[in-house]
N, C-alpha and C. Protein backbone atom coordinates (compact mmCIF):
# COMPACT_ATOMS: atom_id res chain seq x y z
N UNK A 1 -9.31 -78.34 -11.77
CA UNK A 1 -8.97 -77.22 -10.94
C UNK A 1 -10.27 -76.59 -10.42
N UNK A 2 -10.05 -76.08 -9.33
CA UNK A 2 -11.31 -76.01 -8.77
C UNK A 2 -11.12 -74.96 -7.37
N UNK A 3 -11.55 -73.07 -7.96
CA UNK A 3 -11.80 -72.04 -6.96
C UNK A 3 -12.47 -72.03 -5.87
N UNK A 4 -11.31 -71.83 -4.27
CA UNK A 4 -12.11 -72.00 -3.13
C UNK A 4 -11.99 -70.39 -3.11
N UNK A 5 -12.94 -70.59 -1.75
CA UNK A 5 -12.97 -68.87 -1.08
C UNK A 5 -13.07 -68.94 0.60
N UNK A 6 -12.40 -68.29 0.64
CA UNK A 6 -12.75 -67.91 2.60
C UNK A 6 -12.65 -66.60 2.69
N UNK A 7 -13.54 -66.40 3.38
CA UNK A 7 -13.53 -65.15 4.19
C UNK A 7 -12.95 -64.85 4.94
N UNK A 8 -12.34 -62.93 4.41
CA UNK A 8 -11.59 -62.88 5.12
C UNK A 8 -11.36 -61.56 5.51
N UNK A 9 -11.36 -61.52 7.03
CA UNK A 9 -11.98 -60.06 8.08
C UNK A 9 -11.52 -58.85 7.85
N UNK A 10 -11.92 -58.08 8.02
CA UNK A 10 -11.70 -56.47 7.47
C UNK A 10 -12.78 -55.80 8.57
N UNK A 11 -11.88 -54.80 8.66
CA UNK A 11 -12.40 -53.97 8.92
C UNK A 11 -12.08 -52.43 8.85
N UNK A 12 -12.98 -51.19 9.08
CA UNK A 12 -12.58 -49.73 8.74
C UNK A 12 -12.63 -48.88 10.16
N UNK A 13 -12.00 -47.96 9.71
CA UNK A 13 -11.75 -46.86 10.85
C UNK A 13 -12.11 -45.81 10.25
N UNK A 14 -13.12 -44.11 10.68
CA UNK A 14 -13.38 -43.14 9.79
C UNK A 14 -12.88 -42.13 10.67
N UNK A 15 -12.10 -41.35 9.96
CA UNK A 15 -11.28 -40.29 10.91
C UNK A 15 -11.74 -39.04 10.16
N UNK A 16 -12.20 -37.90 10.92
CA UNK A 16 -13.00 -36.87 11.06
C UNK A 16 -12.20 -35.76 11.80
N UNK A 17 -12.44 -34.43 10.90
CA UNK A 17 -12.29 -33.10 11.98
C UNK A 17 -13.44 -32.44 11.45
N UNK A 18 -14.25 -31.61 12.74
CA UNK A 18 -15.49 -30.83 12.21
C UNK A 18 -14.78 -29.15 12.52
N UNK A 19 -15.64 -28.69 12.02
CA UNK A 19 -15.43 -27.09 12.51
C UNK A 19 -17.03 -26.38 12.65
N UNK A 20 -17.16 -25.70 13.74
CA UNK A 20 -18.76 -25.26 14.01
C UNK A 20 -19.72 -26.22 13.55
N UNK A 21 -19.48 -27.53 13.69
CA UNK A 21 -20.40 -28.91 13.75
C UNK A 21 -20.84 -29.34 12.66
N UNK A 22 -20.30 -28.95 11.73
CA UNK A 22 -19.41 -29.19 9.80
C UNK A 22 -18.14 -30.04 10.18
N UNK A 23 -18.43 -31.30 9.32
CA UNK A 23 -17.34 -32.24 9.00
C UNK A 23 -16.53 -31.35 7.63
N UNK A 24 -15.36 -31.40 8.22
CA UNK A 24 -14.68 -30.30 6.85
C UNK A 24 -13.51 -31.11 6.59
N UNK A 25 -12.98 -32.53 6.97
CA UNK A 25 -12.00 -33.30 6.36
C UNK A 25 -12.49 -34.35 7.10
N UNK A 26 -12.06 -35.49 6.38
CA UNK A 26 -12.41 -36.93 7.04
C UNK A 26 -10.90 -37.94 5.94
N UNK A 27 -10.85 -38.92 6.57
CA UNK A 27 -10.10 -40.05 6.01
C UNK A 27 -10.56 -41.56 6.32
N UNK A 28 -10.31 -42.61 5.39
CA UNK A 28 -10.85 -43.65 5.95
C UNK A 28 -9.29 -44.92 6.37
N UNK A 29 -9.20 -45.30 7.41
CA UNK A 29 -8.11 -46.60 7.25
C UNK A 29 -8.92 -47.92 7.31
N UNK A 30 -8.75 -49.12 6.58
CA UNK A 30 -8.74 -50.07 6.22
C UNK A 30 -7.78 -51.18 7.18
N UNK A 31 -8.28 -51.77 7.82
CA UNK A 31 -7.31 -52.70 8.34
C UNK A 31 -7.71 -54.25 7.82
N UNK A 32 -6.99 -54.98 7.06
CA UNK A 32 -7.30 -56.20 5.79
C UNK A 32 -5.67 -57.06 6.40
N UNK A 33 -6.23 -58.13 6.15
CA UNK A 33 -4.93 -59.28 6.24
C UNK A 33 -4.88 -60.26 5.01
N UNK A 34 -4.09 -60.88 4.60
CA UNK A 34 -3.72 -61.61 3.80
C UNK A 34 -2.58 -62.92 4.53
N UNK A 35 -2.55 -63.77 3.50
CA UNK A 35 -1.55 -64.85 4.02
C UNK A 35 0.11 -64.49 4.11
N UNK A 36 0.56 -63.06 3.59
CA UNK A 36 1.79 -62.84 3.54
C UNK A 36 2.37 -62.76 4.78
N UNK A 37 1.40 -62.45 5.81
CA UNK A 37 1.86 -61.58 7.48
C UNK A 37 0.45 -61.50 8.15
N UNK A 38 1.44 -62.53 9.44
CA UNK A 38 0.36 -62.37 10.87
C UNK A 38 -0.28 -60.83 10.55
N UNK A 39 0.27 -60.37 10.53
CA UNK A 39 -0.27 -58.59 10.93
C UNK A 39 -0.78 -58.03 9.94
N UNK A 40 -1.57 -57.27 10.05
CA UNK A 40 -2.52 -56.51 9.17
C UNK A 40 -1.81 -55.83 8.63
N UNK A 41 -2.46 -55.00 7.59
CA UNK A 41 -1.92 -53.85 6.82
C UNK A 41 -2.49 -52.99 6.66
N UNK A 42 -2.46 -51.51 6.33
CA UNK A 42 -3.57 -50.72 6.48
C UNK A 42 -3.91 -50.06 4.67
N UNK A 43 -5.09 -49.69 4.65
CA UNK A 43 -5.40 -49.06 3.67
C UNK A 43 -5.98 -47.58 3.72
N UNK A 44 -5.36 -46.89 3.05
CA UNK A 44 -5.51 -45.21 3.73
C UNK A 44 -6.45 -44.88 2.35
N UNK A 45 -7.72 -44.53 2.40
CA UNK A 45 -8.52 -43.89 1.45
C UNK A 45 -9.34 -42.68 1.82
N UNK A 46 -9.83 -42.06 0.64
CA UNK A 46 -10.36 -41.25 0.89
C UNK A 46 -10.27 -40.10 1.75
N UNK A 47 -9.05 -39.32 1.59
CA UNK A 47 -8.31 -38.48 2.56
C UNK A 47 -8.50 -37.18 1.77
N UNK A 48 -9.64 -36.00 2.57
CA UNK A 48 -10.43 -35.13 1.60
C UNK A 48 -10.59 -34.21 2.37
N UNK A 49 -9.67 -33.05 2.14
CA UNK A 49 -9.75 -31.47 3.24
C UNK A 49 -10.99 -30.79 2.40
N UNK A 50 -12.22 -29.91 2.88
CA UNK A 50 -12.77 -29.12 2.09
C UNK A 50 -11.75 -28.08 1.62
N UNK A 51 -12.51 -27.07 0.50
CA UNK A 51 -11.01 -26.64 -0.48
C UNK A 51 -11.01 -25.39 0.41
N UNK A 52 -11.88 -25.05 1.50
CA UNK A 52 -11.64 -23.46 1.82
C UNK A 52 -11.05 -23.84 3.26
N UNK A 53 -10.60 -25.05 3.50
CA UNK A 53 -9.73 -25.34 5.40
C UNK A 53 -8.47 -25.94 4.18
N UNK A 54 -7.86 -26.20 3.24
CA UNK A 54 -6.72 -26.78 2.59
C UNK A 54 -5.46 -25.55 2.61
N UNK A 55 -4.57 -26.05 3.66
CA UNK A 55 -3.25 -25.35 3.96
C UNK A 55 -3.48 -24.89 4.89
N UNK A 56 -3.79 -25.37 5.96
CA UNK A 56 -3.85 -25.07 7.83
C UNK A 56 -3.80 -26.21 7.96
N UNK A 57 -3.27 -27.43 7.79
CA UNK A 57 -2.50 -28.69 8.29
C UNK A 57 -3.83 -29.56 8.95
N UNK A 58 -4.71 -29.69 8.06
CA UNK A 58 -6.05 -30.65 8.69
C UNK A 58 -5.37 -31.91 8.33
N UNK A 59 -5.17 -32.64 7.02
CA UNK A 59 -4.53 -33.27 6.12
C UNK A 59 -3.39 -33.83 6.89
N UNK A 60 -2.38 -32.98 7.05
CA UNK A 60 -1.08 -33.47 8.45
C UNK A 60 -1.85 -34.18 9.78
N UNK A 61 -2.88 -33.55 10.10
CA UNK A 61 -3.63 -34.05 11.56
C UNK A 61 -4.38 -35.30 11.33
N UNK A 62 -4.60 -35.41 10.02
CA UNK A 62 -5.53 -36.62 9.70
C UNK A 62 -4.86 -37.59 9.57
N UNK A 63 -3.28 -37.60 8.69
CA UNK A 63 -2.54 -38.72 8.54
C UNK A 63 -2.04 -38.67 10.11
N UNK A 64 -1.27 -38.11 10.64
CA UNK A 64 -0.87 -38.53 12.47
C UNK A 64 -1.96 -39.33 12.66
N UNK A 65 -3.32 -38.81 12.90
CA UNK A 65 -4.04 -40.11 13.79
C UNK A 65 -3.89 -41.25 12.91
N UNK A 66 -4.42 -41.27 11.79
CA UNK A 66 -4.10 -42.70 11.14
C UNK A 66 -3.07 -43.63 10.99
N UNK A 67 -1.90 -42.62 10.79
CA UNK A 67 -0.38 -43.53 10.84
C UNK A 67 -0.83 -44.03 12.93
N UNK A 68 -1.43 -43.38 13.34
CA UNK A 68 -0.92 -43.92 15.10
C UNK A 68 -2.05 -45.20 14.92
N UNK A 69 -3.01 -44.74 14.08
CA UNK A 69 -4.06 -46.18 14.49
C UNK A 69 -3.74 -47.06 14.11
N UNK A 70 -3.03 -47.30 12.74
CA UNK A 70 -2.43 -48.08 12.26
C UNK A 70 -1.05 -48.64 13.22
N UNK A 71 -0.38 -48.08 13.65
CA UNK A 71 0.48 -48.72 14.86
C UNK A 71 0.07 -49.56 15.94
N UNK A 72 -1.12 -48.60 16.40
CA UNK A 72 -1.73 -49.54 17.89
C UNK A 72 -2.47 -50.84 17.10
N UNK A 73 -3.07 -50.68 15.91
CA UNK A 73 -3.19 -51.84 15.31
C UNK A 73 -2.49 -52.83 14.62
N UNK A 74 -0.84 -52.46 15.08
CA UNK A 74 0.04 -53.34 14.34
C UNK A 74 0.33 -53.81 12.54
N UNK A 75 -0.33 -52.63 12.03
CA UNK A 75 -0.15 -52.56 10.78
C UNK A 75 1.33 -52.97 10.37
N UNK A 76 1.63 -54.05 9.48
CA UNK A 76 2.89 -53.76 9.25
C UNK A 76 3.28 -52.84 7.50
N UNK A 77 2.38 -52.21 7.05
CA UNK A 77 2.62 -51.51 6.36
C UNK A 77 1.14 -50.44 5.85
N UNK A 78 1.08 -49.50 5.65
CA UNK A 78 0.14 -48.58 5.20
C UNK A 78 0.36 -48.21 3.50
N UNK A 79 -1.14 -48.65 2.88
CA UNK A 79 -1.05 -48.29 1.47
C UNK A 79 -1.33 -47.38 1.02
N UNK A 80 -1.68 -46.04 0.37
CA UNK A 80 -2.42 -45.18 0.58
C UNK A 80 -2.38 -44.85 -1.04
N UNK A 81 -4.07 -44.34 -1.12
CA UNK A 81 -4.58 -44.11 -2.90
C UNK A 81 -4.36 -42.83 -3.00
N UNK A 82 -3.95 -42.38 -4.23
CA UNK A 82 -4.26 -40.53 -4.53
C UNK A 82 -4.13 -41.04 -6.05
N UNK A 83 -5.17 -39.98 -6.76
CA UNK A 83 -4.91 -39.56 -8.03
C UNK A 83 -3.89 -39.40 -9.13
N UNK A 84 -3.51 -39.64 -10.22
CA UNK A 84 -2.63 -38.33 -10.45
C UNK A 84 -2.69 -37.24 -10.28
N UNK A 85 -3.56 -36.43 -10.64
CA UNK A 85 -3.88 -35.36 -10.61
C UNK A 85 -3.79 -34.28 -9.10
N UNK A 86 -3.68 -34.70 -7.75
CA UNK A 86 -2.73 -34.52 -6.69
C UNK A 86 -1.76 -34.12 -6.50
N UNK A 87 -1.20 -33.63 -6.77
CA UNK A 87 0.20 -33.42 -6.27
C UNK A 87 0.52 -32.83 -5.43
N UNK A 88 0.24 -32.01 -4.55
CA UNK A 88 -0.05 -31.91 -3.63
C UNK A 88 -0.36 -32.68 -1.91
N UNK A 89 -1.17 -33.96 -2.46
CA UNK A 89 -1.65 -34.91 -1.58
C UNK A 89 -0.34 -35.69 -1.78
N UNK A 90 0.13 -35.98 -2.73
CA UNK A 90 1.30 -36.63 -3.39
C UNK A 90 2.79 -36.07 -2.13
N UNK A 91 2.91 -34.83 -2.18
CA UNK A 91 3.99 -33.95 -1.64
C UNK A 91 3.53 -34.52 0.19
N UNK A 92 2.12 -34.34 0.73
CA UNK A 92 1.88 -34.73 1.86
C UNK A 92 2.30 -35.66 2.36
N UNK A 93 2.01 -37.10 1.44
CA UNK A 93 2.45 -38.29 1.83
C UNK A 93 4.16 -38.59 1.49
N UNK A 94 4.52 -38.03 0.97
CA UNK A 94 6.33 -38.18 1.15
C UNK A 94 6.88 -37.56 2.07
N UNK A 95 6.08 -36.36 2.32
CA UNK A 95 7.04 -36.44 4.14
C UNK A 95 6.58 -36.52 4.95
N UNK A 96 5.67 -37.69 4.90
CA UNK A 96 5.28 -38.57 5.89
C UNK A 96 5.98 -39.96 5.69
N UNK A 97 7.20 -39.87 4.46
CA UNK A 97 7.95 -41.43 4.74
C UNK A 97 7.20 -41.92 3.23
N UNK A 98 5.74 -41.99 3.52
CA UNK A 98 5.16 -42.58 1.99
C UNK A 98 6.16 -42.85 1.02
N UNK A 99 5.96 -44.09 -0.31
CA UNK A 99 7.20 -44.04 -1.06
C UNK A 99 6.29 -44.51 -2.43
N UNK A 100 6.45 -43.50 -3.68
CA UNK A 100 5.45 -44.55 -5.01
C UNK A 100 6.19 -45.87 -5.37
N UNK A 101 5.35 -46.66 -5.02
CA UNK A 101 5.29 -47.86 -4.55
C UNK A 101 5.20 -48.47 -5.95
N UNK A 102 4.49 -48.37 -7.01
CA UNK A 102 3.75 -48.91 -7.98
C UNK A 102 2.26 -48.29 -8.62
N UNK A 103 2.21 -48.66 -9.22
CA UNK A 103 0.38 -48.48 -9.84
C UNK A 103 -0.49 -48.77 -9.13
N UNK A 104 -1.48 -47.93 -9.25
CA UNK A 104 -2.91 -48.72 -8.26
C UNK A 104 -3.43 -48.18 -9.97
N UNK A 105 -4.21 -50.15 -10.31
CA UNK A 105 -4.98 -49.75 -11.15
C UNK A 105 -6.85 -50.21 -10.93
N UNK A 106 -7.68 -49.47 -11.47
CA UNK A 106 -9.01 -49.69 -11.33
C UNK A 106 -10.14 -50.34 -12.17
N UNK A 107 -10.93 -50.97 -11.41
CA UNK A 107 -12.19 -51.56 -12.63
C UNK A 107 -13.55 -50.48 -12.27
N UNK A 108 -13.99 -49.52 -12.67
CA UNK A 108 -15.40 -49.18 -12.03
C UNK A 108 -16.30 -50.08 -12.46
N UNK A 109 -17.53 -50.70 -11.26
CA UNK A 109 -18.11 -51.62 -11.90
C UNK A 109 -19.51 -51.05 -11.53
């Protein structure tokens, strides 16, 4: 038996709102393919309001553009990471449709 590898294309999108020329929320999408589907899929990380703009809907404005980039890019599904400790970010992404899907588990290396 004997491990091949191919490479295989990715790329990111960094979505930003500033205020007085201060980045004060940003998000990142991930667009990655696999052999399951022609079409990409997206990966939603790092989705981070500063704590003194959190509850004036930056967070809502950040997922809209991303759920749309992910469309014009034919995503056929969006994954998206949060904490436990969230709940909040947790409450955001369910009414946006989001659904807990399963575990995301981690190696720090």
């Amino acid at each position: 038996m004997e491990f091949q590898q191919k490479v295989a294309e990715a790329r990111g999108i960094r979505f930003s709102l500033e205020h007085d020329g201060q980045e004060v929320a940003r998000a990142y999408l991930y667009l990655l393919k696999n052999d399951l589907h022609t079409e990409p899929f997206g990966l939603l990380e790092d989705v981070f309001v500063e704590e003194q703009f959190r509850g004036q809907g930056l967070g809502t404005q950040l997922l809209q553009e991303v759920i749309e980039a992910a469309r014009r890019n034919q995503c056929y599904k969006i994954v998206a990471t949060s904490r436990h400790t969230r709940p909040n970010v947790h409450k955001l992404y369910e009414s946006f449709g989001f659904t807990n899907w399963g575990f995301e588990f981690r190696l720090n290396l």
